[in-house]
C-alpha atoms as a PDB file:
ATOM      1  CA  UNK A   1     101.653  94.486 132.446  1.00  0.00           C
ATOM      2  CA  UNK A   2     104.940  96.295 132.775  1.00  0.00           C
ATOM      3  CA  UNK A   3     105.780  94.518 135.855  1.00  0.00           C
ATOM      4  CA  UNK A   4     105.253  91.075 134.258  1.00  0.00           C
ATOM      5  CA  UNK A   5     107.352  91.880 130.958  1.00  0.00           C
ATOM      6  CA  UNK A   6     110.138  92.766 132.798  1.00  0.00           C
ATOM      7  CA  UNK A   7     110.147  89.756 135.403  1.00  0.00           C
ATOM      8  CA  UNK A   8     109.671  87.883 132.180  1.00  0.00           C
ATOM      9  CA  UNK A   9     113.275  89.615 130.774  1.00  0.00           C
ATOM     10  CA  UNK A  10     114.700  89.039 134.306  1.00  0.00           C
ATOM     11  CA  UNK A  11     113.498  84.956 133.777  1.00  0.00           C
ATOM     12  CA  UNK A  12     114.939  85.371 130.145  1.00  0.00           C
ATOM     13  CA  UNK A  13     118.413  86.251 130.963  1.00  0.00           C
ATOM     14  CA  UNK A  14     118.346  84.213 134.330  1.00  0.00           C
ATOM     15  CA  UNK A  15     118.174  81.321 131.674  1.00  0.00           C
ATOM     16  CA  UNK A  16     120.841  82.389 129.592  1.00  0.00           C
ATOM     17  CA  UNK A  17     123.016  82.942 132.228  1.00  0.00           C
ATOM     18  CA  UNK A  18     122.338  79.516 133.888  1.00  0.00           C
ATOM     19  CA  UNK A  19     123.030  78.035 130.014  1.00  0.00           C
ATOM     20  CA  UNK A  20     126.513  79.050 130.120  1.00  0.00           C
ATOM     21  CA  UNK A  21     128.029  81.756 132.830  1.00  0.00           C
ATOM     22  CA  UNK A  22     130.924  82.136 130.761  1.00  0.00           C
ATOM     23  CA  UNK A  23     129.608  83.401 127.498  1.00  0.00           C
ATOM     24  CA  UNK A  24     127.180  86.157 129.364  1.00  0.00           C
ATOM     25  CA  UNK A  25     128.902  88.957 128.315  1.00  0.00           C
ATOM     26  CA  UNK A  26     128.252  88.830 124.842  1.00  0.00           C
ATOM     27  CA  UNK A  27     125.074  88.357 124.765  1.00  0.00           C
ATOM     28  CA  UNK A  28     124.671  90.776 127.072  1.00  0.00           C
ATOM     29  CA  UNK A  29     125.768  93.013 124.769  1.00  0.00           C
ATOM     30  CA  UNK A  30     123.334  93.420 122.214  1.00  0.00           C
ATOM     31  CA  UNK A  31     120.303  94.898 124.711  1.00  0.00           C
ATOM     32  CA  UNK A  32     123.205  97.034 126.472  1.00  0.00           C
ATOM     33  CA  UNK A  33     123.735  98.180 122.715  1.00  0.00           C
ATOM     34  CA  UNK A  34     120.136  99.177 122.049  1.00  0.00           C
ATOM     35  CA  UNK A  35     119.712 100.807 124.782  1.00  0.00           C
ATOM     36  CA  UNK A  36     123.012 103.192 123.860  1.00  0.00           C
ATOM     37  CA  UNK A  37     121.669 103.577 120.496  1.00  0.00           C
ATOM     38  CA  UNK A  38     117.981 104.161 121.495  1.00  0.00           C
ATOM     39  CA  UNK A  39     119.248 106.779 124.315  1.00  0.00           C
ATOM     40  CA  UNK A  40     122.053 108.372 122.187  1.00  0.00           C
ATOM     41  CA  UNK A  41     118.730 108.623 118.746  1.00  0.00           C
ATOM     42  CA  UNK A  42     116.420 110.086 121.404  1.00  0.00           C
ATOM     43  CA  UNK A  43     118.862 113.243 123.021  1.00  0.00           C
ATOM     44  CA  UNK A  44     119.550 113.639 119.393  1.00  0.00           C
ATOM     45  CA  UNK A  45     115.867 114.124 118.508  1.00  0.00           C
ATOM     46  CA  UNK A  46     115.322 116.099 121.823  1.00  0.00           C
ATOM     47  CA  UNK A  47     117.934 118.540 120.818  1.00  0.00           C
ATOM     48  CA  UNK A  48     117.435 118.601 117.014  1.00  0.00           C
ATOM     49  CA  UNK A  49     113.581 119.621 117.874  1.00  0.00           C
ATOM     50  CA  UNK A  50     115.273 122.356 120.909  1.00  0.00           C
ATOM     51  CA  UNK A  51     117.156 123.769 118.215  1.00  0.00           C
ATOM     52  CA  UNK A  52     113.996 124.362 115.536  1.00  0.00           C
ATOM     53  CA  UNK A  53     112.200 125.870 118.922  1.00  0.00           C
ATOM     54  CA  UNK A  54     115.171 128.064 119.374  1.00  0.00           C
ATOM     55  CA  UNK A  55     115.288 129.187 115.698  1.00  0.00           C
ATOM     56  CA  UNK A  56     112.348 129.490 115.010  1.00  0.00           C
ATOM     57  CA  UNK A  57     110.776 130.088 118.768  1.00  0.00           C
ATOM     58  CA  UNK A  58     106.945 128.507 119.386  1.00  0.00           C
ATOM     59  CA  UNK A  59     104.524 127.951 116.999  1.00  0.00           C
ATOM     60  CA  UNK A  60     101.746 130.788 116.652  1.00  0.00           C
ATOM     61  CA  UNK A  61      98.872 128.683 114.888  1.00  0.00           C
ATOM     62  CA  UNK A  62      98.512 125.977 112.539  1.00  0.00           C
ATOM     63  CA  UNK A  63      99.374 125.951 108.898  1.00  0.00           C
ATOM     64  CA  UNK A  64      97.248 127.706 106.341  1.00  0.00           C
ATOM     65  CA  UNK A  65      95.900 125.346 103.741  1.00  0.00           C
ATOM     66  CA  UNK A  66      93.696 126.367 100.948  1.00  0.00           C
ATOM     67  CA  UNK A  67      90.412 125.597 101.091  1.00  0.00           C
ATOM     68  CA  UNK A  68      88.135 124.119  99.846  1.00  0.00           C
ATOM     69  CA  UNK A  69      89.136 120.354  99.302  1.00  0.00           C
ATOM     70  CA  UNK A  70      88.485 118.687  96.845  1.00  0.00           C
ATOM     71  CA  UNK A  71      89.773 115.470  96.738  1.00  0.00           C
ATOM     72  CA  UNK A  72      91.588 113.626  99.306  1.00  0.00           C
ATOM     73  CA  UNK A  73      95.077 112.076  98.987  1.00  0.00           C
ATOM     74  CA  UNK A  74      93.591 109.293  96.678  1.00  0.00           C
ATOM     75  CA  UNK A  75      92.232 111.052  94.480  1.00  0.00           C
ATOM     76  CA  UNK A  76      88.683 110.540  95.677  1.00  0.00           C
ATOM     77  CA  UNK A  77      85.937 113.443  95.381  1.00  0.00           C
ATOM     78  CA  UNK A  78      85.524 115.078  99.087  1.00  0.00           C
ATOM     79  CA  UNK A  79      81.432 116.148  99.939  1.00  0.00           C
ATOM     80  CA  UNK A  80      81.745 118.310 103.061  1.00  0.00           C
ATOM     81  CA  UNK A  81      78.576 118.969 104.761  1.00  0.00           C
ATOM     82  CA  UNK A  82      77.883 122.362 105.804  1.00  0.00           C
ATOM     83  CA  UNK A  83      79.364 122.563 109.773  1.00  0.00           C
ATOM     84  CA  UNK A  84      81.396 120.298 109.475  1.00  0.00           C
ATOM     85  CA  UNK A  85      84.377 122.309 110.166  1.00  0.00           C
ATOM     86  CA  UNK A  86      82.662 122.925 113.651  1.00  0.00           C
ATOM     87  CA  UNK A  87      81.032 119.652 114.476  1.00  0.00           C
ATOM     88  CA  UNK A  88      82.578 117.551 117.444  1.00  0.00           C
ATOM     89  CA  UNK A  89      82.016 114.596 116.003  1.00  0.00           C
ATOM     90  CA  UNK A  90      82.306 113.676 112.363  1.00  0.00           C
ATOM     91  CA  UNK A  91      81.430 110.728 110.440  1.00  0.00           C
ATOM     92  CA  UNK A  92      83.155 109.519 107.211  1.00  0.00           C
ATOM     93  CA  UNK A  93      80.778 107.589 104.838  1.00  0.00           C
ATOM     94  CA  UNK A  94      82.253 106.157 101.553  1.00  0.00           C
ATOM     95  CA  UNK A  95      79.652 105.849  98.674  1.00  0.00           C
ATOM     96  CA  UNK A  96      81.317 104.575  95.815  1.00  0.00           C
ATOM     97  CA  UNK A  97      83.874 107.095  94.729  1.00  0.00           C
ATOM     98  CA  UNK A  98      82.898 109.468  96.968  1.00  0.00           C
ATOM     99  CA  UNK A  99      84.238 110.526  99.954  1.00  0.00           C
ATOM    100  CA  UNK A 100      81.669 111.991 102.287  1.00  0.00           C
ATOM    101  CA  UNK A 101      82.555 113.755 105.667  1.00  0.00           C
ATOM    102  CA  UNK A 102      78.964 114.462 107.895  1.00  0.00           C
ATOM    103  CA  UNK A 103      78.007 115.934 111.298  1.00  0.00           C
ATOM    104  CA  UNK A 104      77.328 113.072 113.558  1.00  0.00           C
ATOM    105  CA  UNK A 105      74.393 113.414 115.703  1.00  0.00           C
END
């Protein structure tokens, strides 16, 4: 699949090219563009995210959040069966309002 998108963006600009030889530079310009942007966004990132690790150094667990739920982000009443914390596999079942999380067998 990769190899065929990019013979298909080789066949694209052969045709611009062909179109008019003269005017290939600026249209050549907007990929050559994203791809400065998109490369100059992502070291940014990189670093930005090498700078919390340096501050802050690696993470040591995840984030305590108070139990138990209640409600999800809707505002729809959460039934948790018991294990479900533990189970592998979990199934979500919506009955009405309710919101109900089981252990899958």
């Amino acid at each position: 699949m990769g190899v065929a998108s990019w013979a298909l963006l080789l066949l694209a600009w052969w045709l611009v090219l062909e179109r008019d030889p003269r005017s290939w530079a600026a249209e050549l310009a907007v990929p050559v563009v994203a791809v400065v942007v998109v490369t100059v966004v992502t070291l940014w990132w990189v670093r930005h995210n090498l700078g919390i690790y340096q501050r802050k150094g690696p993470r040591r667990g995840l984030p305590d959040v108070s139990a138990p739920w209640t409600q999800d982000s809707l505002g729809r009443p959460l039934v948790l069966a018991d294990g479900v914390a533990q189970a592998p596999v979990v199934r979500l079942r919506l009955d009405g309002d309710l919101k109900r999380y089981e252990v899958a067998p």
